[in-house]
Protein backbone atom coordinates (compact mmCIF):
# COMPACT_ATOMS: atom_id res chain seq x y z
CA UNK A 1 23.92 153.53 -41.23
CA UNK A 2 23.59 150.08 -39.84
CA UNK A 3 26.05 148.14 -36.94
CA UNK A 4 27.90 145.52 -38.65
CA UNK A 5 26.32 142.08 -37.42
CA UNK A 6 28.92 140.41 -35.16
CA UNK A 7 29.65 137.13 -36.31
CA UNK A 8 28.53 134.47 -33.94
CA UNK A 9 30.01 131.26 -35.57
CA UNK A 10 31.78 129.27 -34.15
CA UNK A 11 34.44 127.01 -35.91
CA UNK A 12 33.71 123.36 -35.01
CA UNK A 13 36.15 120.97 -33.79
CA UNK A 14 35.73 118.20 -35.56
CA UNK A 15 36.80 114.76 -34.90
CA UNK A 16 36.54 110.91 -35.61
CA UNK A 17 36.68 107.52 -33.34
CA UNK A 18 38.14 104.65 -34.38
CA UNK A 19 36.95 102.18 -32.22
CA UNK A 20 36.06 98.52 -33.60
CA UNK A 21 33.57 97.80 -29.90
CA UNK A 22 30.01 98.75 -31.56
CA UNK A 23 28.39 99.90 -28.04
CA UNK A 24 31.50 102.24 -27.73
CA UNK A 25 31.41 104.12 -30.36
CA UNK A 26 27.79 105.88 -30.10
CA UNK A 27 28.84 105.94 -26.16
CA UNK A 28 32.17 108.47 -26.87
CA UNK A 29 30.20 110.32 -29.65
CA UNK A 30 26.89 111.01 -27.66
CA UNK A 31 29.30 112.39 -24.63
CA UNK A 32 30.96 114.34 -27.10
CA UNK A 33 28.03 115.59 -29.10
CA UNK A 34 26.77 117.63 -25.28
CA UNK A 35 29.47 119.66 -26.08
CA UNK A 36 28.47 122.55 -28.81
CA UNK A 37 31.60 123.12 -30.69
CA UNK A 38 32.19 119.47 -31.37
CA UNK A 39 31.34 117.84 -34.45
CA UNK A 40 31.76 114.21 -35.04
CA UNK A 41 33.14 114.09 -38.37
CA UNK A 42 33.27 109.98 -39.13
CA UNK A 43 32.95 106.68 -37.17
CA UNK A 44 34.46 103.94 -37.73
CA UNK A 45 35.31 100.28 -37.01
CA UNK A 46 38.35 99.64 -38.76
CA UNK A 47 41.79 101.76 -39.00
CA UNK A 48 41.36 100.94 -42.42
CA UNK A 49 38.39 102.33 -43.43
CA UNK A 50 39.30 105.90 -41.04
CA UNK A 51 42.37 105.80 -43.49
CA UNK A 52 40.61 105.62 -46.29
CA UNK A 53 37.82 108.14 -45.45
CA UNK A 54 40.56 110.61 -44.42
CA UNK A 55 42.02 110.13 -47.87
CA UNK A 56 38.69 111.02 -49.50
CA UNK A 57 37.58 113.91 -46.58
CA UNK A 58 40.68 115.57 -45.01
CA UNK A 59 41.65 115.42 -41.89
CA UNK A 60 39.66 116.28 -38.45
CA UNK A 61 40.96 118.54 -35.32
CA UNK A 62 41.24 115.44 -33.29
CA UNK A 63 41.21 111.38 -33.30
CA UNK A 64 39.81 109.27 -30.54
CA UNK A 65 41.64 105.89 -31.44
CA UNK A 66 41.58 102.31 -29.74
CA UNK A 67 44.53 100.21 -29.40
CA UNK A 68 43.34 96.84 -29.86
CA UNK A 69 42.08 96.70 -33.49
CA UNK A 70 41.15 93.81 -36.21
CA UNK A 71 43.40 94.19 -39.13
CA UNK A 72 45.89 97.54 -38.41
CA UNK A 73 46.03 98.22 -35.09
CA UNK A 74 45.63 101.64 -33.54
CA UNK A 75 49.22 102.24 -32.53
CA UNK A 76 50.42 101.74 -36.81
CA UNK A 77 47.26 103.62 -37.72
CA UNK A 78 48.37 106.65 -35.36
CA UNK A 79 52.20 106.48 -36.94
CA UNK A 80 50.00 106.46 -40.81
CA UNK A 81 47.48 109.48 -39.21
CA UNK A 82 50.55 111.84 -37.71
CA UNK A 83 53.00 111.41 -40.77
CA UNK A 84 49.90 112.25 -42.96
CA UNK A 85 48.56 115.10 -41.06
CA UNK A 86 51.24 115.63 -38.09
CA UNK A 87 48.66 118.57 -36.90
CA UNK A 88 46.07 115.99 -36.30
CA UNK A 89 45.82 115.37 -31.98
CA UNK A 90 45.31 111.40 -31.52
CA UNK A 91 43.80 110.41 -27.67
CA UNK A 92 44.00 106.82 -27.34
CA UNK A 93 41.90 105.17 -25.51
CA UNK A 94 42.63 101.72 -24.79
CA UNK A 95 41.03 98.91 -22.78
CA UNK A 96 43.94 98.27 -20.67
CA UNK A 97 46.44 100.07 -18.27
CA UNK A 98 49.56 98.69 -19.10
CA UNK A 99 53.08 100.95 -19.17
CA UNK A 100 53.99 99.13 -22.09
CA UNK A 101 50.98 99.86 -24.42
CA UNK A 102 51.17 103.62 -23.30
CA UNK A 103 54.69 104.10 -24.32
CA UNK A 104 53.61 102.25 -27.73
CA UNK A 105 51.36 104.89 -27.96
CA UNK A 106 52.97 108.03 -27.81
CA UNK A 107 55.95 106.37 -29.79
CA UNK A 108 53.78 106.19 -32.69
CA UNK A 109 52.41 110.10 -32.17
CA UNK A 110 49.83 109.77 -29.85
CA UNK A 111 49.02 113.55 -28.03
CA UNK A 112 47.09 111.96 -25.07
CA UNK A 113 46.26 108.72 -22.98
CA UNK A 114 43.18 107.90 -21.04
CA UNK A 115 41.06 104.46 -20.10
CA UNK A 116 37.84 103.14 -20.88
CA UNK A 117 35.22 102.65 -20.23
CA UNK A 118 36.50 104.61 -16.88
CA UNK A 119 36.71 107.94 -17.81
CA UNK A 120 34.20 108.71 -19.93
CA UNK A 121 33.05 111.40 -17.59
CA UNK A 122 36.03 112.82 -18.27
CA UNK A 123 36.22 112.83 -21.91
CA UNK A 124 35.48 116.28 -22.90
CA UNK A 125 37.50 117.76 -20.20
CA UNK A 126 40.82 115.56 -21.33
CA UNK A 127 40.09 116.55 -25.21
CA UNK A 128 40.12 120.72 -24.33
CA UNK A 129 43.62 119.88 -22.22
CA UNK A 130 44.73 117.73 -25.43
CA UNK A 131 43.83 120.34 -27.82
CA UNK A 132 45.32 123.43 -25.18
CA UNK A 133 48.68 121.07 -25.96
CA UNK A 134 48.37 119.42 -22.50
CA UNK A 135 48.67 115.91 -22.55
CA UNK A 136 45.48 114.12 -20.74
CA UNK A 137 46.93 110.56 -19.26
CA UNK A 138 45.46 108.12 -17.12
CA UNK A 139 45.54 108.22 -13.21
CA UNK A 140 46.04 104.98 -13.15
CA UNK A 141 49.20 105.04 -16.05
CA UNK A 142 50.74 108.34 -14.34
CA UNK A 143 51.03 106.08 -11.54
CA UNK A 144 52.53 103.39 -13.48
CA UNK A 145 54.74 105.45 -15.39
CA UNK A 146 56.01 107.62 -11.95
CA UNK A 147 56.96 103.80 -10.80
CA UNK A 148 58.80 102.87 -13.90
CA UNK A 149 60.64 106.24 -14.18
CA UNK A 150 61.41 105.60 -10.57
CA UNK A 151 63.19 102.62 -10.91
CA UNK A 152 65.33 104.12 -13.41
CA UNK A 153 66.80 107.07 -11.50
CA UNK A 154 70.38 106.49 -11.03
CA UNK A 155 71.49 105.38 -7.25
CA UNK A 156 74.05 108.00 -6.84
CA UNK A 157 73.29 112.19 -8.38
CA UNK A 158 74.73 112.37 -11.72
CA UNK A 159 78.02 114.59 -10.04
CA UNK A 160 79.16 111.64 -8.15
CA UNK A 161 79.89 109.43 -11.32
CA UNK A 162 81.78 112.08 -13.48
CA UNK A 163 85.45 111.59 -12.77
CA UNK A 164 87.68 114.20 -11.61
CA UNK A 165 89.06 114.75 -15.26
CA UNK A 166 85.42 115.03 -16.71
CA UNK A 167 84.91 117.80 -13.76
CA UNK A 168 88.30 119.60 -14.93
CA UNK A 169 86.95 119.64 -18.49
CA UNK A 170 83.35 120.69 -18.22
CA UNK A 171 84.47 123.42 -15.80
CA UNK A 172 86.62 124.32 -18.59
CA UNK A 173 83.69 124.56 -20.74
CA UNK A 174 81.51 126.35 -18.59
């Protein structure tokens, strides 16, 4: 009687870059490809032509997507990815650090948020905390986004501006 042979595979996690900056894209995949369970699935320079090759191929485990993109850019082509194939994880990874462009982001799906060139060393790291359901942002943003959230919080606790009826009722409640 032989052992049973354990079974060594190892599932890959697959993914594609949509990035339209020709020196980028080889850049992301090559730090990528050090890893051994990822597998670059497609490449491309358009959001077009990823939409079109996910049409053909099925969708990967995650999408590195830029921002600033001729034709569709990458904050309608992450709104087309998720409502196709909500399972999908989508890290953008834009040229700027802007609030604004961040919040576009994860409005339209986005999982995750990180800059370029500038973190690169980083990359593999942020996609195993985007794919452990953590959400990989930005030093830079976090501290933008702390700021804005900041500016927001109301000047007085929320107990000082319900009125002394509203207090009668919810105590009723609770």
């Amino acid at each position: 009687m032989s052992a049973a042979t354990p079974d060594t595979t190892v599932t890959p996690i697959t993914y594609i870059i949509v990035e339209d900056d020709p020196s980028l894209r080889p850049l992301w995949q090559r730090k990528l490809a050090r890893e051994p369970d990822f597998q670059c699935a497609g490449s491309f320079a358009t959001a077009e032509s990823a939409l079109k090759w996910l049409g053909q191929a099925g969708p990967p485990t995650f999408a590195l997507v830029d921002m600033k993109l001729p034709g569709m850019n990458g904050r309608e082509f992450t709104r087309k990815l998720k409502a196709a194939h909500p399972q999908v994880w989508v890290l953008v990874i834009p040229n700027q650090d802007d609030l604004d462009t961040m919040l576009a982001a994860f409005a339209a799906g986005a999982d995750g948020y990180m800059q370029k060139p500038d973190e690169l060393a980083d990359l593999p790291r942020n996609v195993r905390d985007l794919l452990a359901g953590r959400a990989p942002l930005s030093v830079r943003v976090g501290r933008l986004l702390l700021g804005r959230l900041a500016a927001l919080a109301p000047a007085q606790p929320l107990a000082a501006q319900v009125t002394l009826q509203e207090n009668i009722v919810l105590e009723h409640l609770a």
